[in-house]
N, C-alpha and C. Protein backbone atom coordinates (compact mmCIF):
# COMPACT_ATOMS: atom_id res chain seq x y z
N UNK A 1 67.58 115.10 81.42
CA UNK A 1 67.83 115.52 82.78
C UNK A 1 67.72 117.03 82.93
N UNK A 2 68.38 117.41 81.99
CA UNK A 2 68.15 119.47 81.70
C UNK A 2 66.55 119.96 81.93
N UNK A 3 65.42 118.99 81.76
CA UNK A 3 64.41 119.34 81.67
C UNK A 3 63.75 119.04 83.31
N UNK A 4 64.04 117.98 83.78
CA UNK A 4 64.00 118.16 85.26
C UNK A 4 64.75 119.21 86.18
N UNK A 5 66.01 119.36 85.75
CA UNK A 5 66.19 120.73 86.67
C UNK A 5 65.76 121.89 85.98
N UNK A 6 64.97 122.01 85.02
CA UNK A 6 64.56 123.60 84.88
C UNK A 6 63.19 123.30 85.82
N UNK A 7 62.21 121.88 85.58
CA UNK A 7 61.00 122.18 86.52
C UNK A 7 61.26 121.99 88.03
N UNK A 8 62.70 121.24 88.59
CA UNK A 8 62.77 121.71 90.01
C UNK A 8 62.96 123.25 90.35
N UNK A 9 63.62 124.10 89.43
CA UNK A 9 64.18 125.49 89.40
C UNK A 9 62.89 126.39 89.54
N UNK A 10 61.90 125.79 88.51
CA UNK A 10 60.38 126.41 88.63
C UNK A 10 60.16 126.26 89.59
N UNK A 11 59.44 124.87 90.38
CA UNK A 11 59.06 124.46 91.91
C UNK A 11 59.32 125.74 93.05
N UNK A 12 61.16 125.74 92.73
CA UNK A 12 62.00 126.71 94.03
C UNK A 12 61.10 128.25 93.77
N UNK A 13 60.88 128.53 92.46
CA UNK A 13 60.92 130.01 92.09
C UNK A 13 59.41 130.27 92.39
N UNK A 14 58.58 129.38 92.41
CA UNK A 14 57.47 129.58 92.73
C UNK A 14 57.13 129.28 94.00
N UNK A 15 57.78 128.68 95.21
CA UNK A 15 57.46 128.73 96.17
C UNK A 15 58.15 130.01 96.81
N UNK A 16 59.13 130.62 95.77
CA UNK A 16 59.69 131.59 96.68
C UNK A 16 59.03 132.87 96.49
N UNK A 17 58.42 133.17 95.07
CA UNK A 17 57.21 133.97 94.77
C UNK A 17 55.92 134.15 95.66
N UNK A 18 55.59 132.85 96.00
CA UNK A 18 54.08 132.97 96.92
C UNK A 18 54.14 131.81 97.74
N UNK A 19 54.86 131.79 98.74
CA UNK A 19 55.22 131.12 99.67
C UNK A 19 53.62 130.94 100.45
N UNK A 20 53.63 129.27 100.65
CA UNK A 20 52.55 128.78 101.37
C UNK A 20 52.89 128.90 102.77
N UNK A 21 51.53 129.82 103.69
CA UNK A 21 51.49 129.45 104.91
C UNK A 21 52.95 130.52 105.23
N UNK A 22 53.13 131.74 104.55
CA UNK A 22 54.29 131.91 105.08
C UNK A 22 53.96 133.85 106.03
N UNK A 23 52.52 133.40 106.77
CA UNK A 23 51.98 134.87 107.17
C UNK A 23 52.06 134.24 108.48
N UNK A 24 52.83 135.47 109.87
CA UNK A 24 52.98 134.69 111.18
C UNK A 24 51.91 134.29 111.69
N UNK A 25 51.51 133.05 112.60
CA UNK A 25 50.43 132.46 113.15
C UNK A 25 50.60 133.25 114.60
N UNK A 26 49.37 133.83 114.83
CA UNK A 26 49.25 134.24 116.06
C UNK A 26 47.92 134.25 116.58
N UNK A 27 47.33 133.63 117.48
CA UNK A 27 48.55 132.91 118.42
C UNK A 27 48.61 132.05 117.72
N UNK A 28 49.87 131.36 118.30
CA UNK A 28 50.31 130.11 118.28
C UNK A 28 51.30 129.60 119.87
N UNK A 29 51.22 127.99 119.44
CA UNK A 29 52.08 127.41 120.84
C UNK A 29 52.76 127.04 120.60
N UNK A 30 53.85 127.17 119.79
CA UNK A 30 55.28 126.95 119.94
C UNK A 30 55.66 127.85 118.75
N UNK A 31 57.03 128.12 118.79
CA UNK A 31 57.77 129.11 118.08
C UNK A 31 59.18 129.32 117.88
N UNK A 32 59.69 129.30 116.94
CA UNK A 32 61.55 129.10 117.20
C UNK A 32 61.40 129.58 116.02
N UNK A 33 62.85 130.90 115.97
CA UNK A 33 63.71 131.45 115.27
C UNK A 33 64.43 130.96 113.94
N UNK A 34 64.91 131.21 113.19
CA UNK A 34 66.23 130.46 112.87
C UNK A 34 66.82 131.69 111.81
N UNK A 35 68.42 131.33 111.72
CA UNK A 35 68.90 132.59 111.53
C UNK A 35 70.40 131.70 111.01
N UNK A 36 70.70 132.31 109.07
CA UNK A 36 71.72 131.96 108.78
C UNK A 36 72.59 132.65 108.56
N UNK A 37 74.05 132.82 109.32
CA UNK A 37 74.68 134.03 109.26
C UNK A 37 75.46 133.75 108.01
N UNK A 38 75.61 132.83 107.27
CA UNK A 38 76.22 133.02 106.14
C UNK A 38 75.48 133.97 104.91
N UNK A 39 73.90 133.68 105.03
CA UNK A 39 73.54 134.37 103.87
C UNK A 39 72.52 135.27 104.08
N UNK A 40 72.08 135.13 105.41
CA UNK A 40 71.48 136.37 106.35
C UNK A 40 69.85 136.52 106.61
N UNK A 41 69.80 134.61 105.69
CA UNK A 41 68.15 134.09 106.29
C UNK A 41 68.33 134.44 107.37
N UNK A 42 66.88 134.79 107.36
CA UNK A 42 66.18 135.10 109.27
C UNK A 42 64.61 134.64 108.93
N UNK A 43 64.09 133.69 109.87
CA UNK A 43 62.83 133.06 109.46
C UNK A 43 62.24 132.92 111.14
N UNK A 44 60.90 132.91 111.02
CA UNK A 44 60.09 132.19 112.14
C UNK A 44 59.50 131.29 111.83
N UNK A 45 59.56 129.94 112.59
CA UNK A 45 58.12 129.10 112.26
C UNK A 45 57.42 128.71 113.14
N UNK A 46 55.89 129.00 113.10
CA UNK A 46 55.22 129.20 114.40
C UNK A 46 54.00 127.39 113.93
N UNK A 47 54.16 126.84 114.89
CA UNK A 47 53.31 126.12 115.17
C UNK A 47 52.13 126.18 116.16
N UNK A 48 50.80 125.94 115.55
CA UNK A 48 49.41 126.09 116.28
C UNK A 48 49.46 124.05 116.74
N UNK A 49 49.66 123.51 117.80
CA UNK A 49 49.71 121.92 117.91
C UNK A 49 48.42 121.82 118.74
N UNK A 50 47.55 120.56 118.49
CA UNK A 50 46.58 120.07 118.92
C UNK A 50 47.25 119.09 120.26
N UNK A 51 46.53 118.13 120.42
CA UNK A 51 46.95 117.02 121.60
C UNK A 51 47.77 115.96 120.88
N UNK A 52 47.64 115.43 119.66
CA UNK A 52 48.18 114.93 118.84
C UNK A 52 49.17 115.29 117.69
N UNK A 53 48.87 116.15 117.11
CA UNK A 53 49.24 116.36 116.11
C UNK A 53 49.40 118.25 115.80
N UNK A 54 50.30 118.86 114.59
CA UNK A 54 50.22 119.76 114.21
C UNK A 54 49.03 120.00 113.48
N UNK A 55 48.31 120.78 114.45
CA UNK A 55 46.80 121.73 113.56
C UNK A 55 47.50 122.42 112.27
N UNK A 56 48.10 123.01 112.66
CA UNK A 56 48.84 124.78 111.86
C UNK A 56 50.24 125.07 111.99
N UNK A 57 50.61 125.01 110.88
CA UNK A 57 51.99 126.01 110.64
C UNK A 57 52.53 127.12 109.87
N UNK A 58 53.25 128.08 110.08
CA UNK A 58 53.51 128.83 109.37
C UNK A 58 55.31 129.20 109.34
N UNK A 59 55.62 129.88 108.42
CA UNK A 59 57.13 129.68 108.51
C UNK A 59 57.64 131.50 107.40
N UNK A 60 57.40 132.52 108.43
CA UNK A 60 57.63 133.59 107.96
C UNK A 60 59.11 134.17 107.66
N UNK A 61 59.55 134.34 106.12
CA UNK A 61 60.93 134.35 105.76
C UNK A 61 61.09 135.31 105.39
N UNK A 62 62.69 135.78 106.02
CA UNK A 62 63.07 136.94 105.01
C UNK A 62 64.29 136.19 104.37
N UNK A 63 64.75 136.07 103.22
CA UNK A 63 65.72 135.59 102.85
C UNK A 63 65.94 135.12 101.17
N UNK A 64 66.84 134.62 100.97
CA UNK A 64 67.06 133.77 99.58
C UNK A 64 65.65 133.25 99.08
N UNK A 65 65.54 132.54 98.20
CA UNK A 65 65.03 132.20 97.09
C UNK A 65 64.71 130.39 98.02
N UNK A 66 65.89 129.84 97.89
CA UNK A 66 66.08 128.80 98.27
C UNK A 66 65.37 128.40 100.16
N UNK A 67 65.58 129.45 101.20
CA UNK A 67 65.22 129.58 102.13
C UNK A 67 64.27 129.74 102.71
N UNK A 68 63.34 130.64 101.39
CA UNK A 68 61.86 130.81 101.47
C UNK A 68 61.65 129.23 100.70
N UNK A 69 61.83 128.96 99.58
CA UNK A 69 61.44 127.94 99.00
C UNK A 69 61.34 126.43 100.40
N UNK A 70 62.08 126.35 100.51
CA UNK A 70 62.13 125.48 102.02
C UNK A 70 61.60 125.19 102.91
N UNK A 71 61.41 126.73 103.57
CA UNK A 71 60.19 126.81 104.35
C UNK A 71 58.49 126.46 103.57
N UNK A 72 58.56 127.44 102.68
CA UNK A 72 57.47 126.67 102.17
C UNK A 72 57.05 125.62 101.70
N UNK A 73 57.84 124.97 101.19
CA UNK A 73 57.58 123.83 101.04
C UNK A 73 57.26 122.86 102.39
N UNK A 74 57.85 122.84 104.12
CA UNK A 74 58.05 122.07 104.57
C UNK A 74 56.88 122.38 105.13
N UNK A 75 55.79 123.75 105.26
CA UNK A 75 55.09 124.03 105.77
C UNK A 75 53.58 122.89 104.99
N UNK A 76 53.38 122.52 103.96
CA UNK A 76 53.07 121.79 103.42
C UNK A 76 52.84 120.66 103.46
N UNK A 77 54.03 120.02 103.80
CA UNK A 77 54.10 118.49 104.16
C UNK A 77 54.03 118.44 105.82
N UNK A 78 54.05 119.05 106.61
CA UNK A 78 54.06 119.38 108.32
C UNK A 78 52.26 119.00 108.83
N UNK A 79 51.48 119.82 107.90
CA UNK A 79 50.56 120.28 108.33
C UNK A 79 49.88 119.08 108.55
N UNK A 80 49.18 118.53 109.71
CA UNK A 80 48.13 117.53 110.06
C UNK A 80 49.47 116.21 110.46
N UNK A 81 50.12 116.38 110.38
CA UNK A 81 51.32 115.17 111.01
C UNK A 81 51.32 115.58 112.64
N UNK A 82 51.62 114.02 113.18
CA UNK A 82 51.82 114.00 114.35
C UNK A 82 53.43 114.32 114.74
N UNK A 83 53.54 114.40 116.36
CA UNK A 83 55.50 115.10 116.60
C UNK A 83 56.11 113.56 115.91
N UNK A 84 55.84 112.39 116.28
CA UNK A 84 56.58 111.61 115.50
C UNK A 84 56.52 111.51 114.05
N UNK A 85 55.88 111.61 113.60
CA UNK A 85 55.76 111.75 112.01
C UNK A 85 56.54 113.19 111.71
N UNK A 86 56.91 114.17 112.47
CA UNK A 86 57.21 115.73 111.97
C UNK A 86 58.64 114.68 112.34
N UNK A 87 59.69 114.48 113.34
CA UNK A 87 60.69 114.36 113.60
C UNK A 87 61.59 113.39 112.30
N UNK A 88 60.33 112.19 111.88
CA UNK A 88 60.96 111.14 110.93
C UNK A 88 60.98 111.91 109.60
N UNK A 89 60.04 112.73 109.36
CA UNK A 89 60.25 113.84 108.08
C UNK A 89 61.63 114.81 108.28
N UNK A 90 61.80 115.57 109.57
CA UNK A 90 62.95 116.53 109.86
C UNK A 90 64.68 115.40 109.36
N UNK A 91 64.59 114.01 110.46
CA UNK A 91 65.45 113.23 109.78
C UNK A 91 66.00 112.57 108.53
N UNK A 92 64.59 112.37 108.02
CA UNK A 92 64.80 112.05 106.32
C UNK A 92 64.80 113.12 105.55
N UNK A 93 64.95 114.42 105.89
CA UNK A 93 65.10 115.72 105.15
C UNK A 93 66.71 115.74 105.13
N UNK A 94 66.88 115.93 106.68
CA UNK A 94 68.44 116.38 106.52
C UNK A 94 69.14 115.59 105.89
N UNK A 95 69.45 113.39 105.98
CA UNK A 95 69.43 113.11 105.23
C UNK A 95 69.70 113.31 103.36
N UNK A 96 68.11 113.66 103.39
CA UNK A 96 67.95 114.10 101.84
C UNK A 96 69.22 115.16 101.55
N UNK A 97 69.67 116.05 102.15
CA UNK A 97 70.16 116.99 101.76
C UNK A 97 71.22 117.55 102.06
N UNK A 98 72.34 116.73 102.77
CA UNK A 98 73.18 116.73 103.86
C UNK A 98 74.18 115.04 103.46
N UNK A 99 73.07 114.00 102.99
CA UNK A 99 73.74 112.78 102.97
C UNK A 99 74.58 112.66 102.06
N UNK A 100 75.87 111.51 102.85
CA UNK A 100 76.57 111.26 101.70
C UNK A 100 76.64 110.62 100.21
N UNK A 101 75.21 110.27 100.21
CA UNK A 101 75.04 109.16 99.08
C UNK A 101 74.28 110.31 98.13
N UNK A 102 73.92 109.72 96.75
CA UNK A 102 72.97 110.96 95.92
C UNK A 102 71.67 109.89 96.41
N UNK A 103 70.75 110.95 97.16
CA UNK A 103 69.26 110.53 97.06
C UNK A 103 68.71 110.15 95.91
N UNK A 104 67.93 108.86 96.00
CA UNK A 104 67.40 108.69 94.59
C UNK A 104 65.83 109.38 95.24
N UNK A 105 65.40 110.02 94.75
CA UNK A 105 64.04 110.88 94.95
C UNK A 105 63.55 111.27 93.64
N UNK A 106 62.09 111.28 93.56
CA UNK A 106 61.27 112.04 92.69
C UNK A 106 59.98 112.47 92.89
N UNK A 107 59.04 113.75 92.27
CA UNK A 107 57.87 114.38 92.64
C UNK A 107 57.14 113.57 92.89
N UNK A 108 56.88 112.00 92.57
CA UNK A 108 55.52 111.25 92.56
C UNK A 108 55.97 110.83 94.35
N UNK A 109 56.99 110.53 94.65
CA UNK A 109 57.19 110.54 96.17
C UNK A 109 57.57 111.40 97.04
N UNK A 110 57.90 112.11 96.65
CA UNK A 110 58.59 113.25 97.91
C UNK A 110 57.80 114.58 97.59
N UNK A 111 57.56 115.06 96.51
CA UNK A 111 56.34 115.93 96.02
C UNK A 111 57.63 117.30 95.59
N UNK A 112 56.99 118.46 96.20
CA UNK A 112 58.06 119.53 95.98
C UNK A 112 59.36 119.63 96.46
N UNK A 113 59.25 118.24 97.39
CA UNK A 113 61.10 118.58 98.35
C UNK A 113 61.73 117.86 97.19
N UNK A 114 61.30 117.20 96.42
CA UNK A 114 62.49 116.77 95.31
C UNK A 114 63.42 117.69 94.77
N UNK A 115 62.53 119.08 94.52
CA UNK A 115 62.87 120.04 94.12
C UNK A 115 64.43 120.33 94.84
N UNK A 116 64.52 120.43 96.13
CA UNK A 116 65.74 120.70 96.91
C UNK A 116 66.73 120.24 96.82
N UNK A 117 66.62 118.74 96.58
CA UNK A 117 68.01 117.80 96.40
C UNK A 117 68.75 118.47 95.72
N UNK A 118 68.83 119.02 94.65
CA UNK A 118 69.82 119.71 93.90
C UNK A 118 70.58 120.95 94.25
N UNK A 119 70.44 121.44 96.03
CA UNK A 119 71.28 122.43 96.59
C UNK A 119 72.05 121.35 97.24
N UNK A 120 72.46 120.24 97.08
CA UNK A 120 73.72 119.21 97.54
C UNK A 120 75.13 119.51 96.41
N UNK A 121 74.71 120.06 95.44
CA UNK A 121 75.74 120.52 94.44
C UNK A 121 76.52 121.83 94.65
N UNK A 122 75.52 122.36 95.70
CA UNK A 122 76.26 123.51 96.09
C UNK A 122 76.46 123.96 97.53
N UNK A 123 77.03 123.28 98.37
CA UNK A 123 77.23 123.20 99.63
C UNK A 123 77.27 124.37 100.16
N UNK A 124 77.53 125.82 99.81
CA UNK A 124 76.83 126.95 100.95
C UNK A 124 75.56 126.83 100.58
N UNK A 125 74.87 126.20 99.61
CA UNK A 125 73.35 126.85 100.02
C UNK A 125 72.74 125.81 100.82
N UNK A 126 73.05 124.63 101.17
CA UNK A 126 72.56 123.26 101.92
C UNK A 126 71.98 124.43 103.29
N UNK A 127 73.22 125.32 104.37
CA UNK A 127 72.12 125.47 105.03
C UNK A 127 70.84 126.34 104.78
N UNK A 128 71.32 127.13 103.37
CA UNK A 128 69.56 127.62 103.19
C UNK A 128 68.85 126.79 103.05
N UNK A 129 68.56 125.94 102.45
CA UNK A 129 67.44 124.69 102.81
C UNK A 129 67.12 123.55 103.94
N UNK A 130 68.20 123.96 104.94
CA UNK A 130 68.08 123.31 106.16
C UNK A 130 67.38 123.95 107.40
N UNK A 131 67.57 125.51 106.95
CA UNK A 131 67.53 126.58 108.49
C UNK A 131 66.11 126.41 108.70
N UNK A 132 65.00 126.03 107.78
CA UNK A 132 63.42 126.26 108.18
C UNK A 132 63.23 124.64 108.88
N UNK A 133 63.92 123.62 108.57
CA UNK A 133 63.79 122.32 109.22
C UNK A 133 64.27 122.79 110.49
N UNK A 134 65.28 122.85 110.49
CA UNK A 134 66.05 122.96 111.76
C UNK A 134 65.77 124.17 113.07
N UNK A 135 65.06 125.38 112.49
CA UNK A 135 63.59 125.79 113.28
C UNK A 135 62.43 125.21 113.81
N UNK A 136 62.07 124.06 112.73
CA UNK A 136 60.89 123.29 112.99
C UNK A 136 61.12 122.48 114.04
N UNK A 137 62.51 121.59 114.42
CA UNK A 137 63.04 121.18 115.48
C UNK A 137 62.97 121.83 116.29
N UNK A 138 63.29 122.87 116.38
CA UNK A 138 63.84 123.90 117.98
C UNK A 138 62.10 123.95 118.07
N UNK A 139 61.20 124.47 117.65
CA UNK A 139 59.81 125.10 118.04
C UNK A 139 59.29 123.57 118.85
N UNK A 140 59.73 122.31 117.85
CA UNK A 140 58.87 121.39 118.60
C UNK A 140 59.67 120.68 119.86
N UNK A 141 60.54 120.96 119.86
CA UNK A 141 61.47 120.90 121.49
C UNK A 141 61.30 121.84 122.55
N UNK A 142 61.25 123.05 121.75
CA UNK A 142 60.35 124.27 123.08
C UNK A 142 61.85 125.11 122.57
N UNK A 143 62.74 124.95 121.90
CA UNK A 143 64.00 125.93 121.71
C UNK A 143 63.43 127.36 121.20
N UNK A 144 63.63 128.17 121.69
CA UNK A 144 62.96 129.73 120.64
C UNK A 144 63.89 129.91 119.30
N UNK A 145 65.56 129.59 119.25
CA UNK A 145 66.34 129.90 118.51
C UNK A 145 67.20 128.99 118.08
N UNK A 146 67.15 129.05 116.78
CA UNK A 146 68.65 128.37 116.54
C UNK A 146 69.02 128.73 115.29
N UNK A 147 70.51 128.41 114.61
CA UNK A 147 70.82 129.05 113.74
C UNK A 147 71.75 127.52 113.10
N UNK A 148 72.30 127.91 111.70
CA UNK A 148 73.26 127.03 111.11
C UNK A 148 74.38 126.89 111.34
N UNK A 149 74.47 127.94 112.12
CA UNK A 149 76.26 127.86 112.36
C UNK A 149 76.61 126.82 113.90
């Protein structure tokens, strides 16, 4: 098990190194804030949306390790999904990471968000890995802002 959390630990450290998709989209048509006053993430994630579906996303972070890791990662799995397919991902995220049960998850299904499950062990950092979802909500509702608190 020691050897799976050192390669989820890699996953986090390398998305937080060279974060995908994490340069602002401009233009873009929708856009929301998000902002954690506990640890002082501040992120944008800008969506480019077609008639159907998300063309483009981006999710520009200043923050933790874990917060960038998040965003980047979600920017990843977002891209080419329709608003219902983005909302059933936003629900089975929080879920993932928030629920009371231990998620059974692994890379061959969930890919790099497996990586995350393991900030459930440490409950202040849950909302660093929530604040870039919970942006992705507000942008695709039309909200400009929202935060964890």
């Amino acid at each position: 098990m020691e050897d799976l959390s050192d390669l989820y630990q890699e996953i986090i450290l390398a998305h937080n190194k060279r974060p995908r998709n994490g340069e602002p989209l401009i233009p873009c048509t929708h856009q929301a804030d998000g902002f954690n006053p506990l640890c002082g993430d501040k992120l944008t994630v800008y969506l480019r949306k077609g008639d159907e579906q998300v063309d483009e996303i981006a999710c520009s972070t200043e923050g933790c390790a874990i917060s960038r890791a998040s965003g980047s990662i979600m920017t990843t799995m977002i891209q080419g999904k329709t608003v219902s397919e983005i909302e059933k991902l936003i629900e089975e995220t929080k879920i993932l990471l928030t629920g009371d049960e231990e998620p059974e998850i692994d890379l061959v299904e969930h890919g790099d968000m497996a990586a995350l499950v393991g900030v459930r062990k440490f409950p202040a950092r849950i909302k660093c890995a929530t604040l870039a979802w919970h942006a992705l909500e507000a942008a695709i509702k039309g909200n400009n802002v929202t935060t964890t608190e």
